[in-house]
C-alpha atoms as a PDB file:
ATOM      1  CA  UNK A   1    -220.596  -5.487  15.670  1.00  0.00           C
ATOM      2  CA  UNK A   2    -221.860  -9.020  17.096  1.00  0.00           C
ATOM      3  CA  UNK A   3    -222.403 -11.901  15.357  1.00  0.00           C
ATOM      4  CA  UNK A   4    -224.868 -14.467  16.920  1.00  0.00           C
ATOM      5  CA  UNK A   5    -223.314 -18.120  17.680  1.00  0.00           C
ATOM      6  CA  UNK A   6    -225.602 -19.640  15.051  1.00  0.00           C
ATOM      7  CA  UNK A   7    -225.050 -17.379  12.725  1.00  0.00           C
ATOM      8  CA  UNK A   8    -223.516 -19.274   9.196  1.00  0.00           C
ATOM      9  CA  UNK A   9    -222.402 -16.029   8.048  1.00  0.00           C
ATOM     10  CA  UNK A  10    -218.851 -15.793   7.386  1.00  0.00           C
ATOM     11  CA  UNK A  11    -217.030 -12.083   7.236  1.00  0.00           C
ATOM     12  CA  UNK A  12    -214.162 -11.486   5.306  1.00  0.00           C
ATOM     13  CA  UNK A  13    -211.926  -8.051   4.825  1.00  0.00           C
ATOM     14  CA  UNK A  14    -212.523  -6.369   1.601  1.00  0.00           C
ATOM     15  CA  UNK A  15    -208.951  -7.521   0.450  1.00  0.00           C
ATOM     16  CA  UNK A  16    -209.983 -10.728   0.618  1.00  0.00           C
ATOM     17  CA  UNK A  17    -210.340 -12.528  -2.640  1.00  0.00           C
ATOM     18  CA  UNK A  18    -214.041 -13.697  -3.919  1.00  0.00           C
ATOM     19  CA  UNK A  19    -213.440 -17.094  -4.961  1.00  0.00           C
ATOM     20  CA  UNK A  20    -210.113 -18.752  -4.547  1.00  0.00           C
ATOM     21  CA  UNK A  21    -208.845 -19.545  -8.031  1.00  0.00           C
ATOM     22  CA  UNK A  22    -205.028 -20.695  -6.966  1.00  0.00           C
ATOM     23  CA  UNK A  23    -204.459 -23.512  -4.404  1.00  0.00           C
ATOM     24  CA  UNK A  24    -204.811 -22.213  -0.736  1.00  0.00           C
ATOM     25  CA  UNK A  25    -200.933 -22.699  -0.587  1.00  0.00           C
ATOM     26  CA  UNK A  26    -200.278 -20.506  -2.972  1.00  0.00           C
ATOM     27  CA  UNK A  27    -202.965 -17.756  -1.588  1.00  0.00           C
ATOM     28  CA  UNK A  28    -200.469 -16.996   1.102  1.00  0.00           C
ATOM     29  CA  UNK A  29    -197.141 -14.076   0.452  1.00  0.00           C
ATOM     30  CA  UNK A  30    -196.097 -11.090  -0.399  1.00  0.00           C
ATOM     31  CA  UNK A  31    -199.031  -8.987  -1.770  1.00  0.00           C
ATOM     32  CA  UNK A  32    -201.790 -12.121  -0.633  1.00  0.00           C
ATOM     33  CA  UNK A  33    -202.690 -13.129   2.680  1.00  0.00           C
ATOM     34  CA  UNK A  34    -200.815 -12.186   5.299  1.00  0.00           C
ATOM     35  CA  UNK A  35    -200.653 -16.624   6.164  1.00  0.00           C
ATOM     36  CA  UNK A  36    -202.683 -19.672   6.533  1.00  0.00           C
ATOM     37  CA  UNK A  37    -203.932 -21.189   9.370  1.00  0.00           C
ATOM     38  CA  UNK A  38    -205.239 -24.844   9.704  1.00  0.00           C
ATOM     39  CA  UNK A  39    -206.711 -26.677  12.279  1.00  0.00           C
ATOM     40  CA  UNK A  40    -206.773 -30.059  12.212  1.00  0.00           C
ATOM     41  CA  UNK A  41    -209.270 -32.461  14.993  1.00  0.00           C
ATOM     42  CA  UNK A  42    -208.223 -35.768  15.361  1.00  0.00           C
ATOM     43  CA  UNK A  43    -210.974 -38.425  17.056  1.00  0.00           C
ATOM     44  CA  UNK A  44    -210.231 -41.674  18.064  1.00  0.00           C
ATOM     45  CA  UNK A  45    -206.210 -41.703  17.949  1.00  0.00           C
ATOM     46  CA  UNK A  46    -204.070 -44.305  19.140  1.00  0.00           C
ATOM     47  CA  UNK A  47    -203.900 -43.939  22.912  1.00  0.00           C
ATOM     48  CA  UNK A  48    -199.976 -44.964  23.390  1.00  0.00           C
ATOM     49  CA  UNK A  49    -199.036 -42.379  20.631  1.00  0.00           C
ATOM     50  CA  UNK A  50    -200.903 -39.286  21.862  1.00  0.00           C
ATOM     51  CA  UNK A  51    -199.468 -40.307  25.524  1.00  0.00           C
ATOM     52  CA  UNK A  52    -196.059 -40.451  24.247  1.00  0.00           C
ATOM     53  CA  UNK A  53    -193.599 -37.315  24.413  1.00  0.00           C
ATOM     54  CA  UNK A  54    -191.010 -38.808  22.192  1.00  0.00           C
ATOM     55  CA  UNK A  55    -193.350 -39.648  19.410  1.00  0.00           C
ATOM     56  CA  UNK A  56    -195.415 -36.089  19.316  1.00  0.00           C
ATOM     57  CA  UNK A  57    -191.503 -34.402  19.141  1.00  0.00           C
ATOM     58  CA  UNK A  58    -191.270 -36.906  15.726  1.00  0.00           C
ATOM     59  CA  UNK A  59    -194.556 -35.866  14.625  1.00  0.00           C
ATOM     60  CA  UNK A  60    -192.838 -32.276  14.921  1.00  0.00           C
ATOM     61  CA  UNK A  61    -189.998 -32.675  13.079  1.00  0.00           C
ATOM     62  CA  UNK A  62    -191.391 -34.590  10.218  1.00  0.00           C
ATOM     63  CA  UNK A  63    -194.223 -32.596  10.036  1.00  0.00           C
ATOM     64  CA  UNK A  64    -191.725 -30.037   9.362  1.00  0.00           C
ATOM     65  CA  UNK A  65    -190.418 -31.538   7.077  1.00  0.00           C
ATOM     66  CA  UNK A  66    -193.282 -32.524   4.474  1.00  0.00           C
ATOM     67  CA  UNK A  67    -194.315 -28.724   4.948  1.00  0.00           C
ATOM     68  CA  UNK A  68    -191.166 -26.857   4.451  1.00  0.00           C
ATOM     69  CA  UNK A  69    -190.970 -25.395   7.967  1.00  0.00           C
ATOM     70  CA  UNK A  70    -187.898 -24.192   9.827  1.00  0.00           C
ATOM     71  CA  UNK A  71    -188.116 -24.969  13.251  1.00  0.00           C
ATOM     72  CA  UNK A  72    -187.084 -22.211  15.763  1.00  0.00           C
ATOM     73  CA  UNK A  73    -185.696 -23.232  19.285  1.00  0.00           C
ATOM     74  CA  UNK A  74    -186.648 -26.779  21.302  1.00  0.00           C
ATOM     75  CA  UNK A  75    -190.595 -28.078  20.649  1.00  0.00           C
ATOM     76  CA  UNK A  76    -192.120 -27.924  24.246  1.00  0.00           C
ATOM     77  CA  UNK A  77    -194.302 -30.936  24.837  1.00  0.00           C
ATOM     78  CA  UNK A  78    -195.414 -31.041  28.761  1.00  0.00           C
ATOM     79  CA  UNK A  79    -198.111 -33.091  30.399  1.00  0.00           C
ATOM     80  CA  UNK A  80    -200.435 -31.947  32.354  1.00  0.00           C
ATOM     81  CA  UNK A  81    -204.042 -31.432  33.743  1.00  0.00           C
ATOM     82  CA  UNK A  82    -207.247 -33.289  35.195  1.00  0.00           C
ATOM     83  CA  UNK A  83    -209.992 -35.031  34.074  1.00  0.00           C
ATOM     84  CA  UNK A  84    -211.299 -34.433  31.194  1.00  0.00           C
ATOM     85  CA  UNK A  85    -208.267 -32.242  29.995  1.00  0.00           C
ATOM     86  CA  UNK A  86    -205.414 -34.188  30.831  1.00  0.00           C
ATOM     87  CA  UNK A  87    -202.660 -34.536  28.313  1.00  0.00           C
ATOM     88  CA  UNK A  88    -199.613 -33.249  26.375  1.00  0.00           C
ATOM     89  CA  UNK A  89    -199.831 -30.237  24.758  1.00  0.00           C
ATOM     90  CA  UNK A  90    -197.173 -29.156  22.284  1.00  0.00           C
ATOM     91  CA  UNK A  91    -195.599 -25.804  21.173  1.00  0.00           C
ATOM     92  CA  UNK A  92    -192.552 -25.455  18.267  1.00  0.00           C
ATOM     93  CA  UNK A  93    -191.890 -22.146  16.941  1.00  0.00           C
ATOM     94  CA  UNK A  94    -191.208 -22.096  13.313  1.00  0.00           C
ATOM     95  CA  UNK A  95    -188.984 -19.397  11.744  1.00  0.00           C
ATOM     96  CA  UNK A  96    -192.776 -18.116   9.636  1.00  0.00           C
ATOM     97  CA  UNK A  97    -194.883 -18.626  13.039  1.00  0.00           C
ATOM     98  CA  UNK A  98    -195.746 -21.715  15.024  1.00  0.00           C
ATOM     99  CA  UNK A  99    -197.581 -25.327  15.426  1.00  0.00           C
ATOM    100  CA  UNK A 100    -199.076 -26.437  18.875  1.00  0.00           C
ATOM    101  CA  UNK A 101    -200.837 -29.184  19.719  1.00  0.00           C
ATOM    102  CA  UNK A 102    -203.439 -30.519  22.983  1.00  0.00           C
ATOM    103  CA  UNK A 103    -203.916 -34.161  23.422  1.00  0.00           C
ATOM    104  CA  UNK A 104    -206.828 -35.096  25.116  1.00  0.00           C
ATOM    105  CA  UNK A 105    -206.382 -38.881  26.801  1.00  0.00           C
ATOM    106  CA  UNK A 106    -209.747 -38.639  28.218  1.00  0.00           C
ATOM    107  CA  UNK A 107    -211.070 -38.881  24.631  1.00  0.00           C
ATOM    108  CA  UNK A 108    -207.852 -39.992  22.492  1.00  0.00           C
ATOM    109  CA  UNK A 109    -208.446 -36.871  20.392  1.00  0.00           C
ATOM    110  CA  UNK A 110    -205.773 -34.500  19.243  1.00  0.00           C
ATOM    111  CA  UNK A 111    -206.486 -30.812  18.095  1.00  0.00           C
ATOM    112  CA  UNK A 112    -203.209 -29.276  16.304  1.00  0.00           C
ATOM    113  CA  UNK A 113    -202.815 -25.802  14.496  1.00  0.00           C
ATOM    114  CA  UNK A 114    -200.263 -24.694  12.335  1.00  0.00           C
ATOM    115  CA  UNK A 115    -199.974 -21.087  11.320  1.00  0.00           C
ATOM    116  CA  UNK A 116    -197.494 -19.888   9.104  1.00  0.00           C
ATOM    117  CA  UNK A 117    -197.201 -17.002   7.045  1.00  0.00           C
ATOM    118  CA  UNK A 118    -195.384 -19.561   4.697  1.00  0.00           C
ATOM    119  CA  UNK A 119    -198.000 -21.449   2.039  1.00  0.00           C
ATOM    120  CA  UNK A 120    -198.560 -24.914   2.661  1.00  0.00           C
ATOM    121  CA  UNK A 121    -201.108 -28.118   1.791  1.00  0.00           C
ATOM    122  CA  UNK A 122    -203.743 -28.259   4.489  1.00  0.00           C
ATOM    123  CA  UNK A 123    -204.931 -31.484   3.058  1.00  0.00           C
ATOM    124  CA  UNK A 124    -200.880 -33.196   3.425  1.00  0.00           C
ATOM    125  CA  UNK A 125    -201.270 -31.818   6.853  1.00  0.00           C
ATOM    126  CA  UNK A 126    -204.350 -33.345   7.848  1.00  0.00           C
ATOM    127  CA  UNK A 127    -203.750 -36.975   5.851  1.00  0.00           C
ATOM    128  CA  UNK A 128    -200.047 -36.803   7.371  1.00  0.00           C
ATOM    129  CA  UNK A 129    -201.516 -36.042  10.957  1.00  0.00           C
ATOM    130  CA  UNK A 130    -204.607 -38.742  11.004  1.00  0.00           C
ATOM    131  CA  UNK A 131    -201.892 -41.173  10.116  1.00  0.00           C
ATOM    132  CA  UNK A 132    -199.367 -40.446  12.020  1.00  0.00           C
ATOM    133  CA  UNK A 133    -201.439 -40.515  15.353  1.00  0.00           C
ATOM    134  CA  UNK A 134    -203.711 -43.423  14.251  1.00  0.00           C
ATOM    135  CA  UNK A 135    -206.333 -40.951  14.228  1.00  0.00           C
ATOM    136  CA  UNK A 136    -209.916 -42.625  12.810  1.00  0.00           C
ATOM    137  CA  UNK A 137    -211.688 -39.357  11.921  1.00  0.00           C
ATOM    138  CA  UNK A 138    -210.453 -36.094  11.342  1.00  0.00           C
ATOM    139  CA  UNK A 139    -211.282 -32.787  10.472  1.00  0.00           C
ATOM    140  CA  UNK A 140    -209.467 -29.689   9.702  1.00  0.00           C
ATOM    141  CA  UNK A 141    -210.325 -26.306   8.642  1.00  0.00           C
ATOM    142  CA  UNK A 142    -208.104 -23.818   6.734  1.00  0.00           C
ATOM    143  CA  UNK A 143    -208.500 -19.679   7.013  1.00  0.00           C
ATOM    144  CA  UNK A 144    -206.465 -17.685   5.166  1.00  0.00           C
ATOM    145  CA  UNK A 145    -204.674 -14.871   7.799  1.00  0.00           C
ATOM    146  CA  UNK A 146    -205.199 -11.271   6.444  1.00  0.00           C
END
């Protein structure tokens, strides 16, 4: 089956509820979806704070934190790249999946997805993201995981 790159259609698996009725959060567990992802685009971030190690580790842990997340192991935030792709990018394990990161210097943006087969707010993650990079714009776009 192929699905054309314009193509507005979107395809779910017949499990997949018709119209979501609970808050996406609480879509997500035993006998729902399997988890949630959301990915979050961040334009026009402060430069020193998506060029900054120490600060994208914070982001981590309190991100974490306002979600609920266990984090598994060390986050690994290493620099790295040319050009137009040159930046951190950013990978913590959680103990329900995992949140990584890319920071792109050449255009102060910042593109982050969390995954979790734990329910959380999308919208607290984006707000809590935008602001904690300095971010002007954002977007982010949840899928439930079945």
């Amino acid at each position: 089956m192929s699905i054309s790159a314009s193509s507005e259609s979107t395809i779910l698996p017949t499990n997949a509820p018709a119209a979501a009725s609970l808050p996406v959060q609480d879509m997500v567990g035993s006998g729902k979806a399997w988890g949630l992802c959301t990915a979050v685009d961040l334009k026009d971030c402060n430069p020193d704070f998506i060029r900054d190690a120490d600060h994208i580790k914070r982001y981590v842990l309190e991100l974490c934190e306002l979600i609920g997340m266990k984090r598994f192991g060390k986050c690994q935030v290493v620099n790295f790249g040319e050009g137009r792709v040159a930046g951190y990018s950013m990978v913590q394990l959680i103990s329900t999946s995992l949140i990584s990161g890319h920071f792109a210097n050449d255009t102060n943006s910042a593109y982050l997805d969390i995954f979790s087969c734990k329910g959380y707010d999308p919208a607290a993650v984006e707000a809590f993201s935008k602001e904690f990079f300095g971010a002007r714009r954002s977007l982010a776009t949840a899928t439930l995981r079945y």
